[in-house]
PDB file of N, CA and C in Angstrom:
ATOM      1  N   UNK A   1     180.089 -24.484  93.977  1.00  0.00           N
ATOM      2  CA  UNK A   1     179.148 -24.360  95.054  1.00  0.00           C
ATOM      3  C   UNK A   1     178.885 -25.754  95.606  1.00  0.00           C
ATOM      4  N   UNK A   2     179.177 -26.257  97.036  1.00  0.00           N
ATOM      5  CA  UNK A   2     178.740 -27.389  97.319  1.00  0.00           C
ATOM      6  C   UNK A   2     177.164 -27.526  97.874  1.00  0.00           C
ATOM      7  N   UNK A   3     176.529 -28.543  98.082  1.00  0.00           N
ATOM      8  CA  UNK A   3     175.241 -28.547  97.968  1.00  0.00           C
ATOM      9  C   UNK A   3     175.034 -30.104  98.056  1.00  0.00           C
ATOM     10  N   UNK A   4     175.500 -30.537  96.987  1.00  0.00           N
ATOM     11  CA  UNK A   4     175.221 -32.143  96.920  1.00  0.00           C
ATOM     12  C   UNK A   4     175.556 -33.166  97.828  1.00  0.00           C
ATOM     13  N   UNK A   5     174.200 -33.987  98.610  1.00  0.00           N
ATOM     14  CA  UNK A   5     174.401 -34.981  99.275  1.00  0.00           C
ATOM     15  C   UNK A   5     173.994 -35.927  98.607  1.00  0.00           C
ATOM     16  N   UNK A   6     174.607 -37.240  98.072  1.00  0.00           N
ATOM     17  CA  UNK A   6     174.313 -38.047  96.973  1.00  0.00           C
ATOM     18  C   UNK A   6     174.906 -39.398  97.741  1.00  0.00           C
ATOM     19  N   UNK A   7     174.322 -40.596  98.164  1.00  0.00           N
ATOM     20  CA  UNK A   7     174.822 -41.970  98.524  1.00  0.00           C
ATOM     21  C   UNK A   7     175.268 -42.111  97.324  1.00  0.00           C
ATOM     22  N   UNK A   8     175.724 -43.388  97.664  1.00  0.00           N
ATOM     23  CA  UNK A   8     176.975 -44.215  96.313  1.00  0.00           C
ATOM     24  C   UNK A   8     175.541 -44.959  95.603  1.00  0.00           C
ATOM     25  N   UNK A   9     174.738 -45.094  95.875  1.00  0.00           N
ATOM     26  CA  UNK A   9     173.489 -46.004  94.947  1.00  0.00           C
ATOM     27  C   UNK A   9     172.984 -44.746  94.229  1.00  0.00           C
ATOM     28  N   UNK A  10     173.265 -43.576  94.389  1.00  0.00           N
ATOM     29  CA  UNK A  10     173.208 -42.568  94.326  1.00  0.00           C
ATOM     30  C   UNK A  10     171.549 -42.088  93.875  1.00  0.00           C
ATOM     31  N   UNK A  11     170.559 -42.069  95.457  1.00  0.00           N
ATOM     32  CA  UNK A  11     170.062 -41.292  96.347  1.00  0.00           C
ATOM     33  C   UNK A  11     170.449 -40.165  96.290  1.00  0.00           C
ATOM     34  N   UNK A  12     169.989 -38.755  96.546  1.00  0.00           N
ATOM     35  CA  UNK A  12     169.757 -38.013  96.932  1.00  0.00           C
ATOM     36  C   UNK A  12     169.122 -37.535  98.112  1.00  0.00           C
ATOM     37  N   UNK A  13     169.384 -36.824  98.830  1.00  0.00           N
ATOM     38  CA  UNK A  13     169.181 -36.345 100.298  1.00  0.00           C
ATOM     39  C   UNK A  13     169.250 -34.660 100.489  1.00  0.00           C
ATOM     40  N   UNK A  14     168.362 -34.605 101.523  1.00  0.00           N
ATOM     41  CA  UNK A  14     168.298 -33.017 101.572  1.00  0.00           C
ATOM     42  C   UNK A  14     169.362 -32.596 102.324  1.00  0.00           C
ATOM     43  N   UNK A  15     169.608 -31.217 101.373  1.00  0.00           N
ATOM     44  CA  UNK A  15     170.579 -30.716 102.525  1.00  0.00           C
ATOM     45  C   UNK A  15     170.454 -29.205 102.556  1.00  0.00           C
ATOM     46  N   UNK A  16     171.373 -28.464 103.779  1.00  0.00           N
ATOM     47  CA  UNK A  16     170.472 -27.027 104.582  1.00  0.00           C
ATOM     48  C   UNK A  16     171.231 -25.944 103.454  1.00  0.00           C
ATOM     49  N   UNK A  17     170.543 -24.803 103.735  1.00  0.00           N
ATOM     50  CA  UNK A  17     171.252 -23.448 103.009  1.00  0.00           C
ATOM     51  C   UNK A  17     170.735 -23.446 101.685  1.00  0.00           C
ATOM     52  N   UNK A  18     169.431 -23.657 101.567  1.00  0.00           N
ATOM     53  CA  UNK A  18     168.610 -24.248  99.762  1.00  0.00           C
ATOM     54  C   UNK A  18     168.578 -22.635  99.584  1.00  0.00           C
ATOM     55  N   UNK A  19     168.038 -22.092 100.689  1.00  0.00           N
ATOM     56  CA  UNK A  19     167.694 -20.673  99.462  1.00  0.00           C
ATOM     57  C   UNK A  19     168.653 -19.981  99.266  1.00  0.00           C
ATOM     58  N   UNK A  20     170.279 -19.701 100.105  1.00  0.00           N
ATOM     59  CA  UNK A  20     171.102 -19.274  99.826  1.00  0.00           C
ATOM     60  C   UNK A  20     171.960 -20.118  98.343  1.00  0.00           C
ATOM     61  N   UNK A  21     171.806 -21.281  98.915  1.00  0.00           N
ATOM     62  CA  UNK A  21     172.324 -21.933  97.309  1.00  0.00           C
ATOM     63  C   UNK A  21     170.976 -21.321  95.820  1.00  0.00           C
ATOM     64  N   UNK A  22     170.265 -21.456  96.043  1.00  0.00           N
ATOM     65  CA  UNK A  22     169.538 -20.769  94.825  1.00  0.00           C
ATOM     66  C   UNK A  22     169.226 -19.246  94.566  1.00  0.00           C
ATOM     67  N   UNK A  23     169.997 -18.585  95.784  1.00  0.00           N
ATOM     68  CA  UNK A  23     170.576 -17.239  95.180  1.00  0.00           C
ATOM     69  C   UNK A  23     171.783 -17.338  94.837  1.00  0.00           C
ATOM     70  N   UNK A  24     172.533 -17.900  95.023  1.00  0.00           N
ATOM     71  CA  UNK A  24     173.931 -17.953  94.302  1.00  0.00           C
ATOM     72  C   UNK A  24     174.069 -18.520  92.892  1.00  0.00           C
ATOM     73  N   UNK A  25     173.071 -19.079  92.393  1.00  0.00           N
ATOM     74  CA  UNK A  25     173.014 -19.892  91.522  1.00  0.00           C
ATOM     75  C   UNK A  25     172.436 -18.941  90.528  1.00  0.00           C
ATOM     76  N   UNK A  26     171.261 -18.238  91.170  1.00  0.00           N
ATOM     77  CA  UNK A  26     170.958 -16.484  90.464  1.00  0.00           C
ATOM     78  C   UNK A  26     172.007 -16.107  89.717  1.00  0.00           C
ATOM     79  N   UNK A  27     172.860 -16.028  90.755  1.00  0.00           N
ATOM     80  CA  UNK A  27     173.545 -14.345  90.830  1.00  0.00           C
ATOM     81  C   UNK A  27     174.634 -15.199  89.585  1.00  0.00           C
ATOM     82  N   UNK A  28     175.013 -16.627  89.654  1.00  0.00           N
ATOM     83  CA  UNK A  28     175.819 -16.992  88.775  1.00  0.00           C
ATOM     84  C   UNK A  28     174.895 -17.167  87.139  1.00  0.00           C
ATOM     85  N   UNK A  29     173.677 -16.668  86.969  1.00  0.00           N
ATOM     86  CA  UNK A  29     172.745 -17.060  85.942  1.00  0.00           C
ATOM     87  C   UNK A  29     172.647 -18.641  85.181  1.00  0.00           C
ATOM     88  N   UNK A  30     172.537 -19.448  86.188  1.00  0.00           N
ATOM     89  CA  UNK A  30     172.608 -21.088  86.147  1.00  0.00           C
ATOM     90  C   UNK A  30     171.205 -20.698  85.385  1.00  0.00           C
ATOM     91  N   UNK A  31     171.210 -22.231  84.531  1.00  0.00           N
ATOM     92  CA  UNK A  31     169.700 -22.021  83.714  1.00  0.00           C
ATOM     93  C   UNK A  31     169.168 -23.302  84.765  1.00  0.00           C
ATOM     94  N   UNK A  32     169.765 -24.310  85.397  1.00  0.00           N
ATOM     95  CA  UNK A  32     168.802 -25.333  86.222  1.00  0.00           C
ATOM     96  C   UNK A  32     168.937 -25.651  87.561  1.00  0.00           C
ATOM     97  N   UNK A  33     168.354 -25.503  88.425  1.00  0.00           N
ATOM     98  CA  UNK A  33     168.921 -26.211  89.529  1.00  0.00           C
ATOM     99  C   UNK A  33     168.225 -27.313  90.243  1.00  0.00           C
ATOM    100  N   UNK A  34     168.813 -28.577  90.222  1.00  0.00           N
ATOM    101  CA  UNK A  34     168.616 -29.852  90.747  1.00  0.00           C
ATOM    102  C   UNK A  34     168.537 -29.624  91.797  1.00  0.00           C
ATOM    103  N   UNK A  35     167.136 -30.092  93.006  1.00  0.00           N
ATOM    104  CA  UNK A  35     166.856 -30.332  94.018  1.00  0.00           C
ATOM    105  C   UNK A  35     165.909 -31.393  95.143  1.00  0.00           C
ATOM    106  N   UNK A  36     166.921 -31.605  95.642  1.00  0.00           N
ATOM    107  CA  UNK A  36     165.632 -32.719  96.643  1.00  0.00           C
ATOM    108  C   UNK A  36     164.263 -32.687  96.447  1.00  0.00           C
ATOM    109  N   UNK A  37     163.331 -33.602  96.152  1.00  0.00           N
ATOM    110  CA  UNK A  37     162.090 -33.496  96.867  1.00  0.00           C
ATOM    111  C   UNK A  37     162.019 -34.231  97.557  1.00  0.00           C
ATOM    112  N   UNK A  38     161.108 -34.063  98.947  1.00  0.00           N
ATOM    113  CA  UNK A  38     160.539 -35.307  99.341  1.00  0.00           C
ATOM    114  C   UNK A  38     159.485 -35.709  99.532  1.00  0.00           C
ATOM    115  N   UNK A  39     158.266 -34.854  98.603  1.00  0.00           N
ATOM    116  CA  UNK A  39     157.790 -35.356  97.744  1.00  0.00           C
ATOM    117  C   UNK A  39     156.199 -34.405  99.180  1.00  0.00           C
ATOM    118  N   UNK A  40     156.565 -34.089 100.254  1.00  0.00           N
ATOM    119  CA  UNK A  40     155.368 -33.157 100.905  1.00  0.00           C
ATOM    120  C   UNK A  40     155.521 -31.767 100.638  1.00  0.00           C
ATOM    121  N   UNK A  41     154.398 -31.319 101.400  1.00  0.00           N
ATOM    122  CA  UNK A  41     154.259 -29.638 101.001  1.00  0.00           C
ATOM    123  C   UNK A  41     154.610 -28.785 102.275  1.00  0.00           C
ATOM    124  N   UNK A  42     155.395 -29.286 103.341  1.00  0.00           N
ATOM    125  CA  UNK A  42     155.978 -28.587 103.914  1.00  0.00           C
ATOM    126  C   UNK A  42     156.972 -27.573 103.556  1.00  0.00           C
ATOM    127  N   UNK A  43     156.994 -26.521 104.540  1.00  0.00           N
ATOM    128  CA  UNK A  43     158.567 -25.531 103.806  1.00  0.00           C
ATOM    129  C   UNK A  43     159.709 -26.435 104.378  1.00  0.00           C
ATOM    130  N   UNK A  44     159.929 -26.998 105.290  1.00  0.00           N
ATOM    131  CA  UNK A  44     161.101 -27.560 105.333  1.00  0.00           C
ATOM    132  C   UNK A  44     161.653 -28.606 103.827  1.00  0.00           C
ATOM    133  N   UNK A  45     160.786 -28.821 102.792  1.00  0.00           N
ATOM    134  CA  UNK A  45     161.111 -29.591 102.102  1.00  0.00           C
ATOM    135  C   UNK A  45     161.829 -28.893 101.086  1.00  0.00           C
ATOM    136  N   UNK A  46     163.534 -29.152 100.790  1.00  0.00           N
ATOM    137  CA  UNK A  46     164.226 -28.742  99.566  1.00  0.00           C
ATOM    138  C   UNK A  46     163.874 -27.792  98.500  1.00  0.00           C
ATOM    139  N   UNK A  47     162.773 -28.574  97.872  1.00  0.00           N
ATOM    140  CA  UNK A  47     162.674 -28.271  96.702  1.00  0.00           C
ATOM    141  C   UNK A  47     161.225 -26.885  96.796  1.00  0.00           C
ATOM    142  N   UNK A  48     160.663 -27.166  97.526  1.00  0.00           N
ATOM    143  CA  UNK A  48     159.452 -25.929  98.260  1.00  0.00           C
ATOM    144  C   UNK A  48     160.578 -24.787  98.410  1.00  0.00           C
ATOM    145  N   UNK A  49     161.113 -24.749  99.213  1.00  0.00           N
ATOM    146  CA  UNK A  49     162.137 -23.590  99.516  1.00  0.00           C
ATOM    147  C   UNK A  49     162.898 -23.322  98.646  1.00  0.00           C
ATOM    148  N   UNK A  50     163.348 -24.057  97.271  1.00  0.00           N
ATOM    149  CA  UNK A  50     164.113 -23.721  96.449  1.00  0.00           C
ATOM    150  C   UNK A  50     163.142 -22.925  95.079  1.00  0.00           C
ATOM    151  N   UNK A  51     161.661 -23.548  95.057  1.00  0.00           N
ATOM    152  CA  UNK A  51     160.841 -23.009  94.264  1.00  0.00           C
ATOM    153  C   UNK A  51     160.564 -21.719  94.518  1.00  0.00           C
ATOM    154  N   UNK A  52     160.171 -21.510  96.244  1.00  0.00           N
ATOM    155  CA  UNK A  52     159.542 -19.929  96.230  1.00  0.00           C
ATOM    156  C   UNK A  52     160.903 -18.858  96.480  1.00  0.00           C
ATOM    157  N   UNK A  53     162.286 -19.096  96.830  1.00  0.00           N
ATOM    158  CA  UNK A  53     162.696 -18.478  96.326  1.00  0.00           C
ATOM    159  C   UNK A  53     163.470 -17.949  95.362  1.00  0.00           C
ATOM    160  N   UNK A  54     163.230 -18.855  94.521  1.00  0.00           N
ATOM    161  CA  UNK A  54     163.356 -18.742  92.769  1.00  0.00           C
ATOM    162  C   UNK A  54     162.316 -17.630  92.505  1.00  0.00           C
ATOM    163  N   UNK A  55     161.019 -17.737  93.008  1.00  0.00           N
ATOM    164  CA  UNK A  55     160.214 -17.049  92.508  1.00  0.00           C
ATOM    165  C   UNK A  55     159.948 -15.720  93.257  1.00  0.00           C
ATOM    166  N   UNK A  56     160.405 -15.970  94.752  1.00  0.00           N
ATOM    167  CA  UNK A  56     160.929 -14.415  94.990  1.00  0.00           C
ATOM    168  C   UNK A  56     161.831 -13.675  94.522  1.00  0.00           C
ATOM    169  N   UNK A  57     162.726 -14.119  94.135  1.00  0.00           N
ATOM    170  CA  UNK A  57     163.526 -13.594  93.223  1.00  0.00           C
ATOM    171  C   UNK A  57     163.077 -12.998  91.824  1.00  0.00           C
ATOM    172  N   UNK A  58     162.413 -13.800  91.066  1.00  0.00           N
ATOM    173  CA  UNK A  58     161.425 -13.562  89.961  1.00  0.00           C
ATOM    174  C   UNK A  58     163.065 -14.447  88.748  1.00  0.00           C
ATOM    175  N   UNK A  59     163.089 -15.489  89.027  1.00  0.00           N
ATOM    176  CA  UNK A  59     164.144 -16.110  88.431  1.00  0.00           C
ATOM    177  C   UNK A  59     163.518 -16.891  87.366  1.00  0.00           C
ATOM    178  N   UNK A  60     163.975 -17.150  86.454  1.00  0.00           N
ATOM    179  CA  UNK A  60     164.044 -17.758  85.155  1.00  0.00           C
ATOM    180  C   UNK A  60     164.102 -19.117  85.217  1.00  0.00           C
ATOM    181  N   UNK A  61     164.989 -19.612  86.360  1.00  0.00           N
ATOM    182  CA  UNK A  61     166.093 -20.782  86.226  1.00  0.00           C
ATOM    183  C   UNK A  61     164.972 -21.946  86.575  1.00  0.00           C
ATOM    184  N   UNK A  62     165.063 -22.847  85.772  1.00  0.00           N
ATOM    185  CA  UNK A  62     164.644 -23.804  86.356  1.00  0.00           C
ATOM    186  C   UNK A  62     164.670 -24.246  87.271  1.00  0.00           C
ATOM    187  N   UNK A  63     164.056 -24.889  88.280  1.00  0.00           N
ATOM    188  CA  UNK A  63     164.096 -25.844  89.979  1.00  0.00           C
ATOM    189  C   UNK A  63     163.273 -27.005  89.251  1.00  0.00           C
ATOM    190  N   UNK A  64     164.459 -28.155  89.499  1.00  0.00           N
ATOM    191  CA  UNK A  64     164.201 -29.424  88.899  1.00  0.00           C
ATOM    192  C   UNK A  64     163.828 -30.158  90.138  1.00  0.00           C
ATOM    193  N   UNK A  65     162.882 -30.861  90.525  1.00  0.00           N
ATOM    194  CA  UNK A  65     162.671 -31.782  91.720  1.00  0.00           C
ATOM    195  C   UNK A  65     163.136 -33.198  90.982  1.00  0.00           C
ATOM    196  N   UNK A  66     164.540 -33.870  92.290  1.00  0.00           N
ATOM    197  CA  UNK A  66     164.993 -34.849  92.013  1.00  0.00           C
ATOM    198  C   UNK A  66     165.100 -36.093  93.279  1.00  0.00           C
ATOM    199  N   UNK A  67     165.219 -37.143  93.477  1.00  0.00           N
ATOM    200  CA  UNK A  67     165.577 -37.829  94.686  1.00  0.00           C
ATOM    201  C   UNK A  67     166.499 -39.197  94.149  1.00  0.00           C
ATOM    202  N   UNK A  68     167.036 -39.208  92.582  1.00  0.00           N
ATOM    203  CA  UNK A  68     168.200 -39.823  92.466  1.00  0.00           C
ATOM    204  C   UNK A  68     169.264 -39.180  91.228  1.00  0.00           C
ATOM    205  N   UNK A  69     169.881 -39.484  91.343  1.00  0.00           N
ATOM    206  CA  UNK A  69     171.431 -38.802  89.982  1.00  0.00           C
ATOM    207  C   UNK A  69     170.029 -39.029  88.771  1.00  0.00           C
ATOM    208  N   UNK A  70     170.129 -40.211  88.882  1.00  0.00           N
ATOM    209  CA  UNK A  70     169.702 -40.830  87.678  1.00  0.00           C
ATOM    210  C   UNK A  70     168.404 -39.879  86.973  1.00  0.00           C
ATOM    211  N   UNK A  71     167.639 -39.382  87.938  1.00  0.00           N
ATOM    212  CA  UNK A  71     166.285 -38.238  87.630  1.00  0.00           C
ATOM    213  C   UNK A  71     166.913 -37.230  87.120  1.00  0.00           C
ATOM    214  N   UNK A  72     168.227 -36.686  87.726  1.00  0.00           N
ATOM    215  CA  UNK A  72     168.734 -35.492  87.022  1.00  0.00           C
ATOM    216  C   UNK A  72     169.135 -35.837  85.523  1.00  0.00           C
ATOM    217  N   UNK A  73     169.918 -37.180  85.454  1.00  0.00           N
ATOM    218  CA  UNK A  73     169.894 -37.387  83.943  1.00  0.00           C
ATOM    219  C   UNK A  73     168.998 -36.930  82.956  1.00  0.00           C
ATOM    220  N   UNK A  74     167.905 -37.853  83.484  1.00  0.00           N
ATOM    221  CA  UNK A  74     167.015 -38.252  82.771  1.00  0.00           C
ATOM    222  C   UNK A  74     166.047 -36.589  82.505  1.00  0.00           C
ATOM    223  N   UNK A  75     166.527 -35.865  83.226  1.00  0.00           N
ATOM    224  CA  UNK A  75     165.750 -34.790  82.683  1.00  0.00           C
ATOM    225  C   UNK A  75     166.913 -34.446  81.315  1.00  0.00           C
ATOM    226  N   UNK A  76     168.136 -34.477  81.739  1.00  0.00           N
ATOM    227  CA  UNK A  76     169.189 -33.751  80.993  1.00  0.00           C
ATOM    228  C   UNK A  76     169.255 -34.628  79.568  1.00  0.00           C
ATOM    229  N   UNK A  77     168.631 -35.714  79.541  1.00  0.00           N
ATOM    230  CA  UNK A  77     169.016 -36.203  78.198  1.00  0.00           C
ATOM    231  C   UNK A  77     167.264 -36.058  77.645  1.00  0.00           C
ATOM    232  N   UNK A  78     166.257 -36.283  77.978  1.00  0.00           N
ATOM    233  CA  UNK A  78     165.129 -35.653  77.873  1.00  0.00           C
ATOM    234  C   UNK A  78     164.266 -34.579  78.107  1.00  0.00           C
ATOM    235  N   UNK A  79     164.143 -34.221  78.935  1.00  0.00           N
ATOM    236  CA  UNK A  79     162.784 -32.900  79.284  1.00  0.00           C
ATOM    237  C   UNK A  79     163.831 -31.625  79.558  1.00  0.00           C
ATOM    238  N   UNK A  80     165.521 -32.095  79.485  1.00  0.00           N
ATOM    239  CA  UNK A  80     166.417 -30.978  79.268  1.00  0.00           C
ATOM    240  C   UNK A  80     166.376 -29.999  78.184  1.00  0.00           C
ATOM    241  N   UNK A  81     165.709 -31.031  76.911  1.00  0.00           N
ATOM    242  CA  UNK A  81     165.739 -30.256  75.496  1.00  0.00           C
ATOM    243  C   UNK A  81     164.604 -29.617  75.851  1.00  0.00           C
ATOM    244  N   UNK A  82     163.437 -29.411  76.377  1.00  0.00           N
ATOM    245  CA  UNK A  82     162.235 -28.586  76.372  1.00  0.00           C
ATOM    246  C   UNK A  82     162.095 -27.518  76.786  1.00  0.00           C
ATOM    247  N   UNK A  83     163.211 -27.380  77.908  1.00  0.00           N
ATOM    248  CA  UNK A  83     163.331 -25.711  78.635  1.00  0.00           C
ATOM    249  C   UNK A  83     164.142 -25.003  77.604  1.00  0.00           C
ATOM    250  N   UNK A  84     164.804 -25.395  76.366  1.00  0.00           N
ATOM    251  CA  UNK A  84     165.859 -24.482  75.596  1.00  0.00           C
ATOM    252  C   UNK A  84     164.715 -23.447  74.407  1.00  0.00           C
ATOM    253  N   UNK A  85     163.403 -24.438  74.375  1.00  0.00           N
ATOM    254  CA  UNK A  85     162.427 -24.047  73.500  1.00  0.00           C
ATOM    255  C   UNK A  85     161.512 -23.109  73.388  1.00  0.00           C
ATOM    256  N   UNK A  86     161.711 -22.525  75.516  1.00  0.00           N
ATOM    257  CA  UNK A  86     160.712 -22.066  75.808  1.00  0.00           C
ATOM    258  C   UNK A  86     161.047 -21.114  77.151  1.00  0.00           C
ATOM    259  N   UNK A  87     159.730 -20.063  77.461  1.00  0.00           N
ATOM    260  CA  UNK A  87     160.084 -19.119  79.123  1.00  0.00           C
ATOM    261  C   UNK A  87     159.549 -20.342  79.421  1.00  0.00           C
ATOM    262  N   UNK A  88     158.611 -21.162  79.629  1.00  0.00           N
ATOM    263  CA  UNK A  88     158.026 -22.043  80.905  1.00  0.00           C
ATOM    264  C   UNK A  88     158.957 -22.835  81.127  1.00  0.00           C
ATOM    265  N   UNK A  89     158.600 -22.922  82.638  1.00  0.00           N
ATOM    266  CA  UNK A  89     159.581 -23.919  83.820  1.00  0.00           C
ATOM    267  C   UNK A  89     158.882 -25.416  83.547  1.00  0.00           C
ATOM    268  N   UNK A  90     159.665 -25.920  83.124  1.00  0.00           N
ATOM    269  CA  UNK A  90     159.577 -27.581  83.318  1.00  0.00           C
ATOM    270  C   UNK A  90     160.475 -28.410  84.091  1.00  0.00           C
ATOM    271  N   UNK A  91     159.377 -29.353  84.720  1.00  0.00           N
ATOM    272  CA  UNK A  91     159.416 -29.932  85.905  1.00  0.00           C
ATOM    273  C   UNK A  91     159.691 -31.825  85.491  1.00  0.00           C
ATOM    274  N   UNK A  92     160.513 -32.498  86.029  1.00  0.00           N
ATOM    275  CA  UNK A  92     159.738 -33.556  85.735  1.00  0.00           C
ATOM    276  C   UNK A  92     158.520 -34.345  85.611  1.00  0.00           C
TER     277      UNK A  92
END
């Protein structure tokens, strides 16, 4: 599934088709999905649109708010082990 807009300093950037990418990601039973924030509470923002329809869906999967590689790591080598422990969604 493409999705990822990532600079070489590797930034993160939003990009369009969030809620169709997080139904596909459903339908493939992904346990996380990494997404833009940019950090307001608008719906145009990534990770807003990727949360509520996770939760219209009534999905399981995590929605990780990220704005570099390095945040996605850092969940995956830390706060990665905490969602295996548990139903609650953890966030960075």
């Amino acid at each position: 599934m493409k999705g990822a807009s990532i600079a070489l300093g590797g930034a993160v950037w939003p990009v369009g088709g969030i809620r169709q990418k997080v139904i596909a990601a459903e339908r493939q039973e992904m346990d996380v999905f990494f997404v833009y924030d940019d950090g307001t509470t608008q719906n145009s923002n990534n990770y807003i649109q990727a949360k509520n329809t996770a939760e219209w869906l009534h999905s399981d999967m995590f929605i990780v708010p990220i704005n570099t590689v390095r945040d996605a790591v850092e969940y995956l080598e830390g706060q990665g082990t905490v969602w295996l422990e548990g139903n609650d969604k953890k966030t960075l």
